[in-house]
N, C-alpha and C. Protein backbone atom coordinates (compact mmCIF):
# COMPACT_ATOMS: atom_id res chain seq x y z
N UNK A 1 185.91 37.65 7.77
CA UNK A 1 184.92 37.09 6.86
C UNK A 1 185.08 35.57 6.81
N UNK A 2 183.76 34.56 6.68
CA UNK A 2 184.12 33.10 6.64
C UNK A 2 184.60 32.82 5.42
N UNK A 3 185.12 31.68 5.00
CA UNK A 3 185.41 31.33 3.89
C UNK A 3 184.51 29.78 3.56
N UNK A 4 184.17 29.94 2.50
CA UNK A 4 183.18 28.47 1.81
C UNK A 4 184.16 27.72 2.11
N UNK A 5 183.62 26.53 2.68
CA UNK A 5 184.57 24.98 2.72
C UNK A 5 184.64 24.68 1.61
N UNK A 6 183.35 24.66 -0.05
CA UNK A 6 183.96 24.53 -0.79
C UNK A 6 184.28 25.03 -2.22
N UNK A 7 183.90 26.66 -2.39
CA UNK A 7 184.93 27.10 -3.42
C UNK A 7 186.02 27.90 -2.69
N UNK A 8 186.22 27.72 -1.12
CA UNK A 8 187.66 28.54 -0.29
C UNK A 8 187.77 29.96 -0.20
N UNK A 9 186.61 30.58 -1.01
CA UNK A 9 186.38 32.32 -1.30
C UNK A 9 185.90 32.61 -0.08
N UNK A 10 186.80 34.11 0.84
CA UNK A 10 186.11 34.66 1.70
C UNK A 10 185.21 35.68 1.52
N UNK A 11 184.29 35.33 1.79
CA UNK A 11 182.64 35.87 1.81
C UNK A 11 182.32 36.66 2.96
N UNK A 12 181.36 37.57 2.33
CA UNK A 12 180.67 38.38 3.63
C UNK A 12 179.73 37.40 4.43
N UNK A 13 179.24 37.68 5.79
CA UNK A 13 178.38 36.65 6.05
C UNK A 13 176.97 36.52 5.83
N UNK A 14 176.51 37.57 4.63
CA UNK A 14 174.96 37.50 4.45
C UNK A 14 175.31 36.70 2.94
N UNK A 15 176.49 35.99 2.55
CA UNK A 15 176.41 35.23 1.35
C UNK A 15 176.23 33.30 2.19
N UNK A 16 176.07 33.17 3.44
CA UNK A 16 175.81 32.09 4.01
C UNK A 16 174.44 31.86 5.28
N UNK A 17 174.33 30.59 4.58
CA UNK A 17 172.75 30.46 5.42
C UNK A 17 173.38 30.50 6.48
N UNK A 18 172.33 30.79 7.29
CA UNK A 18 172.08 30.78 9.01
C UNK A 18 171.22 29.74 9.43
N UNK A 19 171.85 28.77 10.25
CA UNK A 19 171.19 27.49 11.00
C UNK A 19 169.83 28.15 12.00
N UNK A 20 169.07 27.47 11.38
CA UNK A 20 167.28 27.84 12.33
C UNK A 20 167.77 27.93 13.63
N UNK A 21 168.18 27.20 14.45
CA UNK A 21 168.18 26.97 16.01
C UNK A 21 169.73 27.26 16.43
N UNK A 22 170.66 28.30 15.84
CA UNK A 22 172.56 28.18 15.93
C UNK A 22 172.85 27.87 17.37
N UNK A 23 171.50 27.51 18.53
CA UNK A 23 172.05 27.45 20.18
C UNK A 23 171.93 26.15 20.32
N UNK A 24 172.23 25.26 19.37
CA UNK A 24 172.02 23.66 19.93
C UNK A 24 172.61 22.87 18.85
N UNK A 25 173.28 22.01 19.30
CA UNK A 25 174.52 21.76 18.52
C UNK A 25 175.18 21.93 17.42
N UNK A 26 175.23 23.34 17.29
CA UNK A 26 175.68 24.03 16.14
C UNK A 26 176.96 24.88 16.16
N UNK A 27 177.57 25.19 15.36
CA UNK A 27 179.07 26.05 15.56
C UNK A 27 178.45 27.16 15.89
N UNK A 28 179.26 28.01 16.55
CA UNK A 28 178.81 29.03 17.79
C UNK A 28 178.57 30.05 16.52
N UNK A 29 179.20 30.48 15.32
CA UNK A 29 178.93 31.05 14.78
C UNK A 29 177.78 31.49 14.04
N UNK A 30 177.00 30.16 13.81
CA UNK A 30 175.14 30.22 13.26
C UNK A 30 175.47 30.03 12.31
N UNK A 31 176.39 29.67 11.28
CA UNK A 31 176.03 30.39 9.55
C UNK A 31 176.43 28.65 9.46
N UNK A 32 176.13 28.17 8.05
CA UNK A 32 176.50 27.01 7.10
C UNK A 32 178.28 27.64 6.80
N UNK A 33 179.02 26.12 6.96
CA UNK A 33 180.26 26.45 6.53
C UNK A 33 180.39 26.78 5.13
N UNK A 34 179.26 26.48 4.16
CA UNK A 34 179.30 26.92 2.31
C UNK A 34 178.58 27.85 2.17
N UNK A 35 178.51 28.59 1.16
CA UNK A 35 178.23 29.78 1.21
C UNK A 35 177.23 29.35 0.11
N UNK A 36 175.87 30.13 -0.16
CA UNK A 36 175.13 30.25 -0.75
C UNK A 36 174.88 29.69 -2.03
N UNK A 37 175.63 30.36 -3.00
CA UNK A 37 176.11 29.54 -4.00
C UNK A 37 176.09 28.22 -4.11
N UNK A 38 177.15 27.73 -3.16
CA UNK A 38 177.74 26.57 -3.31
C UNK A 38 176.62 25.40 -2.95
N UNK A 39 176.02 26.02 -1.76
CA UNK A 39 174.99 24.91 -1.44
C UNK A 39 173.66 25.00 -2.26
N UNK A 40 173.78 25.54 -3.09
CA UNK A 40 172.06 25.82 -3.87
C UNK A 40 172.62 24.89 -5.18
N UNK A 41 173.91 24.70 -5.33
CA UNK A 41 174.38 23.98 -6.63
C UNK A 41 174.57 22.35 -6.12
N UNK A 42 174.74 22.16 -5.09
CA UNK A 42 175.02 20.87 -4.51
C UNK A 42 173.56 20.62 -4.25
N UNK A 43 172.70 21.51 -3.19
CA UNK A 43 171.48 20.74 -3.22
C UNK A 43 170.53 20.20 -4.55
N UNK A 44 170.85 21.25 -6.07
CA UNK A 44 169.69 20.92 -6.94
C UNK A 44 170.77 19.80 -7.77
N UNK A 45 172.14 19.62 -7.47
CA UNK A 45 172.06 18.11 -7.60
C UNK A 45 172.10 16.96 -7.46
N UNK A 46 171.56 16.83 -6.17
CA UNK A 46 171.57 16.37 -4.97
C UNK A 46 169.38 15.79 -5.17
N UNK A 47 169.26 17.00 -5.66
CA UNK A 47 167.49 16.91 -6.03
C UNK A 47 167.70 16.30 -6.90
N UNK A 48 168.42 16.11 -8.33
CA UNK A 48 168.10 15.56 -9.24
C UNK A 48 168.10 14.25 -9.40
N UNK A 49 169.73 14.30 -8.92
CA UNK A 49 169.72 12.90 -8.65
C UNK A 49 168.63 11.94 -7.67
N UNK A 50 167.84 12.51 -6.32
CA UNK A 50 166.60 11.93 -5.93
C UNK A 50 165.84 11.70 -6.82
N UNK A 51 165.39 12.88 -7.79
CA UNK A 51 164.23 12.57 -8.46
C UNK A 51 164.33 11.61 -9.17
N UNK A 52 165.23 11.51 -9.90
CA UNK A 52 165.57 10.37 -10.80
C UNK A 52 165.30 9.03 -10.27
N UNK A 53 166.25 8.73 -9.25
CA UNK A 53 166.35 7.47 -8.41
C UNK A 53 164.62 7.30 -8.14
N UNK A 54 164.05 8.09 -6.97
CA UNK A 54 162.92 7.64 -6.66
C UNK A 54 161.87 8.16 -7.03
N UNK A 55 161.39 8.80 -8.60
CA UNK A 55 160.32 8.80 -9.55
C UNK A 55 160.24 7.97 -10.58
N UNK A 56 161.74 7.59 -11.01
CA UNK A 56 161.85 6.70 -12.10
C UNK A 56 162.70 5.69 -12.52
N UNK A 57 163.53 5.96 -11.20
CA UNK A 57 164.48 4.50 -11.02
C UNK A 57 165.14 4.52 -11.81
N UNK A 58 165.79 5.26 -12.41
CA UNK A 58 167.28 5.64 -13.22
C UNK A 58 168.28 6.36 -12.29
N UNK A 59 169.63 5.93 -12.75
CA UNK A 59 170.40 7.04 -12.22
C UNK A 59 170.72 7.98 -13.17
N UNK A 60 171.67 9.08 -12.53
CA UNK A 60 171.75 10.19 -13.54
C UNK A 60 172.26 9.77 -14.73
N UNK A 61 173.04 8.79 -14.76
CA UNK A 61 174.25 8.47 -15.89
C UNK A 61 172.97 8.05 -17.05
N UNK A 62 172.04 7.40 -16.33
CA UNK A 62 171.08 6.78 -17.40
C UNK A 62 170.19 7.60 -17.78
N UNK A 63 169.96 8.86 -17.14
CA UNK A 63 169.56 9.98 -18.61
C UNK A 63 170.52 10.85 -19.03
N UNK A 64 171.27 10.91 -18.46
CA UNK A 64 172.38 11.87 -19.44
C UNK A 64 172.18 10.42 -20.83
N UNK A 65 172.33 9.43 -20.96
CA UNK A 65 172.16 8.55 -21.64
C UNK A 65 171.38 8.55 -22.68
N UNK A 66 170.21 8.78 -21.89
CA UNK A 66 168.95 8.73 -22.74
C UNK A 66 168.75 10.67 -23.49
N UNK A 67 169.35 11.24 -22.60
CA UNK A 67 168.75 12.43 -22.81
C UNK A 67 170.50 12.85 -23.95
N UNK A 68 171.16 12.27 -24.19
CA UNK A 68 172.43 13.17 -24.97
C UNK A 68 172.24 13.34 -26.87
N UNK A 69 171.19 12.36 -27.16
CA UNK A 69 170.97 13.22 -28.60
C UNK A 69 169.34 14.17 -28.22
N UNK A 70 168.87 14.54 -27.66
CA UNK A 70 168.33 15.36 -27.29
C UNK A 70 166.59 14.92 -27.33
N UNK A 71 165.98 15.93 -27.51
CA UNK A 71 164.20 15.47 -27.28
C UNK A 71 163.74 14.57 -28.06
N UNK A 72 162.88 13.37 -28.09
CA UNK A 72 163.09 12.22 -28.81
C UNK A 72 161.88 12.20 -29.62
N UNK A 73 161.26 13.64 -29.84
CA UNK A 73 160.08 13.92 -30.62
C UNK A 73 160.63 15.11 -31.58
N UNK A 74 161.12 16.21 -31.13
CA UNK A 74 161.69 17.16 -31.62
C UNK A 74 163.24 17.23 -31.81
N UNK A 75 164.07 16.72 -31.63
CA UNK A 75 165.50 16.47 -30.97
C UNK A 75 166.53 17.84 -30.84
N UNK A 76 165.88 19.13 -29.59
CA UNK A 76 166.29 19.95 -29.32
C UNK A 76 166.92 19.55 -28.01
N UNK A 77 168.03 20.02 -28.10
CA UNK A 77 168.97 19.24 -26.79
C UNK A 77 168.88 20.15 -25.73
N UNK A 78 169.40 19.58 -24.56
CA UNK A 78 168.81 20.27 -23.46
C UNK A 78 169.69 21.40 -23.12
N UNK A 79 170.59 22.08 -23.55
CA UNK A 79 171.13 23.13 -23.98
C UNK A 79 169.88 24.21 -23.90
N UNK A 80 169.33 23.47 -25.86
CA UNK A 80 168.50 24.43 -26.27
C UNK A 80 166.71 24.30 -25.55
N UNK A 81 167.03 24.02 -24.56
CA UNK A 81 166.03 23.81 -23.77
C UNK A 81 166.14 24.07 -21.98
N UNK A 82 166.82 25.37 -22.20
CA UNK A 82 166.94 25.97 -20.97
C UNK A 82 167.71 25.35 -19.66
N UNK A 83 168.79 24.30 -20.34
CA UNK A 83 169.48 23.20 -19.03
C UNK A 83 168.54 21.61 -19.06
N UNK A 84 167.47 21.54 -19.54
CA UNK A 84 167.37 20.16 -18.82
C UNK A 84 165.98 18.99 -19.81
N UNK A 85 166.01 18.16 -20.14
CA UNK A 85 164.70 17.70 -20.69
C UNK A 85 164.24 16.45 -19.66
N UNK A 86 163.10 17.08 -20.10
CA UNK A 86 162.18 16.16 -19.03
C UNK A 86 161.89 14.47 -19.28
N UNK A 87 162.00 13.72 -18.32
CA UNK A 87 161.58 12.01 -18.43
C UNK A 87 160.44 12.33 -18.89
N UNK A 88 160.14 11.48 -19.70
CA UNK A 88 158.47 11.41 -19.74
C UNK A 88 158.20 9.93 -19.89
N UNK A 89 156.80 9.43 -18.95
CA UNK A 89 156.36 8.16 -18.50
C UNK A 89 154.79 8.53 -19.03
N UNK A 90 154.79 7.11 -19.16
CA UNK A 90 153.17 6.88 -19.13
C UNK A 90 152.74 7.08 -17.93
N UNK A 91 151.28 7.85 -17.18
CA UNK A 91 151.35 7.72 -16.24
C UNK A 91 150.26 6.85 -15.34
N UNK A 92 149.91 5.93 -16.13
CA UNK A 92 149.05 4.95 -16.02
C UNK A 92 149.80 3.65 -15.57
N UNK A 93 150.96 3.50 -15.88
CA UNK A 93 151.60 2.55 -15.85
C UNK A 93 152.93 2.60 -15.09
N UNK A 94 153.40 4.57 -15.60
CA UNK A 94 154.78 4.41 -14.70
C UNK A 94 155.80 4.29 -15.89
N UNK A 95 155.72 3.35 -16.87
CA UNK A 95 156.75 2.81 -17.75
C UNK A 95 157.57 4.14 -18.50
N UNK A 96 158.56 4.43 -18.31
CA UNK A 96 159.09 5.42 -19.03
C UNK A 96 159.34 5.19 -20.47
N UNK A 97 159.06 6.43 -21.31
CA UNK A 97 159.07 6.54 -22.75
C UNK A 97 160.23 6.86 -23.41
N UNK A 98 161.10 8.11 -22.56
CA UNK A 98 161.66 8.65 -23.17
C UNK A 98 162.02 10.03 -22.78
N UNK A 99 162.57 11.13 -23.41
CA UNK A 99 163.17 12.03 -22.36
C UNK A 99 162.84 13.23 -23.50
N UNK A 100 161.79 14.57 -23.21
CA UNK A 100 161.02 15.54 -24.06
C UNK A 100 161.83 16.97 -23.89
N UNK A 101 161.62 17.74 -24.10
CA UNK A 101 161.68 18.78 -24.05
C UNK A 101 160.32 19.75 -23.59
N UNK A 102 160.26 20.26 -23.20
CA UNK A 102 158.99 21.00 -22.26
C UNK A 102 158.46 21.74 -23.30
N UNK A 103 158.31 21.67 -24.64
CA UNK A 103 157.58 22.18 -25.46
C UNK A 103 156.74 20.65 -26.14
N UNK A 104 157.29 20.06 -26.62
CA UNK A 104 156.65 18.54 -26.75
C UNK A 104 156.18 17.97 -25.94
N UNK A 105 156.29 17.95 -24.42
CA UNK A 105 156.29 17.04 -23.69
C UNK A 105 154.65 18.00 -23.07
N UNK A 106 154.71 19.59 -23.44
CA UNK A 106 153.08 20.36 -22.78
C UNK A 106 152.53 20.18 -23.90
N UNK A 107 152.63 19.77 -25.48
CA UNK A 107 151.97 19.14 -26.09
C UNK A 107 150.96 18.34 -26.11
N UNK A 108 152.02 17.31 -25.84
CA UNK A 108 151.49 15.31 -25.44
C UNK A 108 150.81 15.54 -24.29
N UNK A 109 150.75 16.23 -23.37
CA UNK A 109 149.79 16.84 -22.52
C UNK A 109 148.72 17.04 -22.73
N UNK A 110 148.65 18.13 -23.42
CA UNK A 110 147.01 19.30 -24.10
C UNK A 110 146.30 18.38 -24.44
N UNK A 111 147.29 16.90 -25.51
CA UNK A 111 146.34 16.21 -26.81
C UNK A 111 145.95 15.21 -25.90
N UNK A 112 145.74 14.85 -24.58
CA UNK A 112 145.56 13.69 -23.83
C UNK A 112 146.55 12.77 -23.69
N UNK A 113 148.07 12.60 -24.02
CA UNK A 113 148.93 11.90 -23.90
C UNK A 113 148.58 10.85 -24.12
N UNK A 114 147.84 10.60 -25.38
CA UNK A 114 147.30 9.43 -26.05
C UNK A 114 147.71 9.32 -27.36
N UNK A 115 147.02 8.03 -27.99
CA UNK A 115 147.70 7.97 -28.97
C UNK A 115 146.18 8.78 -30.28
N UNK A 116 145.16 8.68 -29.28
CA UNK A 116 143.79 8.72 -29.77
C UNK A 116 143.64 10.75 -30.32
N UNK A 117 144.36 11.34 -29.28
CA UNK A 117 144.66 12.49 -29.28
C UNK A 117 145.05 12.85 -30.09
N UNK A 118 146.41 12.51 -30.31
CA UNK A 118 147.45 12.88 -31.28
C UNK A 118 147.06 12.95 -33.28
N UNK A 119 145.88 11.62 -33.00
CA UNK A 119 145.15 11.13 -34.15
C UNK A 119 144.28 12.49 -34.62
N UNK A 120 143.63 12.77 -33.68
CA UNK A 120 142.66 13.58 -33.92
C UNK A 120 143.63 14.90 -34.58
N UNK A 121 144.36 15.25 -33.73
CA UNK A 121 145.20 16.73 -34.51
C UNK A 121 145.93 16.05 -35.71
N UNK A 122 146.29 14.98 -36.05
CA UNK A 122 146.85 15.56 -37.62
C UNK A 122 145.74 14.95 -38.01
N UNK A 123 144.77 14.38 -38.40
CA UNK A 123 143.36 14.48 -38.97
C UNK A 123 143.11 16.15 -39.28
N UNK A 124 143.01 16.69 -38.17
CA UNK A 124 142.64 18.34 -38.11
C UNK A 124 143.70 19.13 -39.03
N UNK A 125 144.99 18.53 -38.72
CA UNK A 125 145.68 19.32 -39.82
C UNK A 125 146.13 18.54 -41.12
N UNK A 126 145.94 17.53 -41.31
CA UNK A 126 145.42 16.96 -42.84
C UNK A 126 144.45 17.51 -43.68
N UNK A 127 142.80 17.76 -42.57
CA UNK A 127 141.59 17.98 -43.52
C UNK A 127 141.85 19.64 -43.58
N UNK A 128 142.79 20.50 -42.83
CA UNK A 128 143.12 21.38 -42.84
C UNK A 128 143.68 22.01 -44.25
N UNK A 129 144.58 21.31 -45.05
CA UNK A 129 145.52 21.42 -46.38
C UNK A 129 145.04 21.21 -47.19
C-alpha cells in the first residue's frame, strides 16, 4: 500500500488520485504521492488564499483580521456560519466593505446592495408596527 508524503498513513490505492497521462513523466506508479484527503485540504487552501490575493488583494492574515469578531452586520462568527464569512465589496467600485456572513450578505443582495434598498425595507417595516 502507498503511504501519503504528508499525513505518512498507508493507504489503499483508490484513497489517491491517479495522474491523467501516468506514461509521461510521471512515477511509474500513476497515483499522486498524497492521498486524497490531504490534497483536497491543501488545494482549498491553496484556493483561498488565491481568492483572496487576486479578487481582493488581501492576504489571508488580513481577513482572519477582519473576519475574527465575526459578521459586521449580524456578528455571527464564522464558526457559526458553517467555516467561513464572506468579503463583501462594492461591486461597482471593487472597494471592500467588510466581511458578512451568507445570511446578511443574500440579504444586501435581494435589497439591491444599496443604501436606497435597505431604506425602503425598514420604511416597510416601520409603517408595518
Amino acid at each position: 500500500m502507498p503511504v501519503c508524503k504528508t499525513c505518512g498513513v498507508d493507504k489503499p490505492r483508490k484513497e489517491f488520485r491517479r495522474y491523467k497521462n501516468s506514461g509521461r513523466n510521471r512515477k511509474s506508479s500513476g497515483i499522486y504521492r498524497m492521498c486524497k484527503p490531504c490534497h483536497n485540504d491543501r488545494y482549498r487552501d491553496y484556493k483561498r488564499r488565491w481568492d483572496l490575493e487576486n479578487k481582493y488583494g488581501i492576504t489571508l492574515e488580513e481577513y482572519n483580521e477582519m473576519a475574527k469578531d465575526g459578521c459586521d452586520i449580524c456578528g455571527k462568527t464564522s464558526e457559526e456560519n458553517k467555516g467561513c464569512l464572506i468579503v463583501d465589496h462594492d461591486h461597482e467600485t471593487g472597494k471592500l466593505r467588510g466581511v458578512l456572513c451568507t445570511v446578511c450578505n443574500t440579504g444586501l443582495g435581494k435589497l439591491g446592495d444599496n443604501v436606497e434598498g435597505l431604506t425602503r425595507a425598514l420604511e416597510y417595516l416601520n409603517a408595518s408596527n
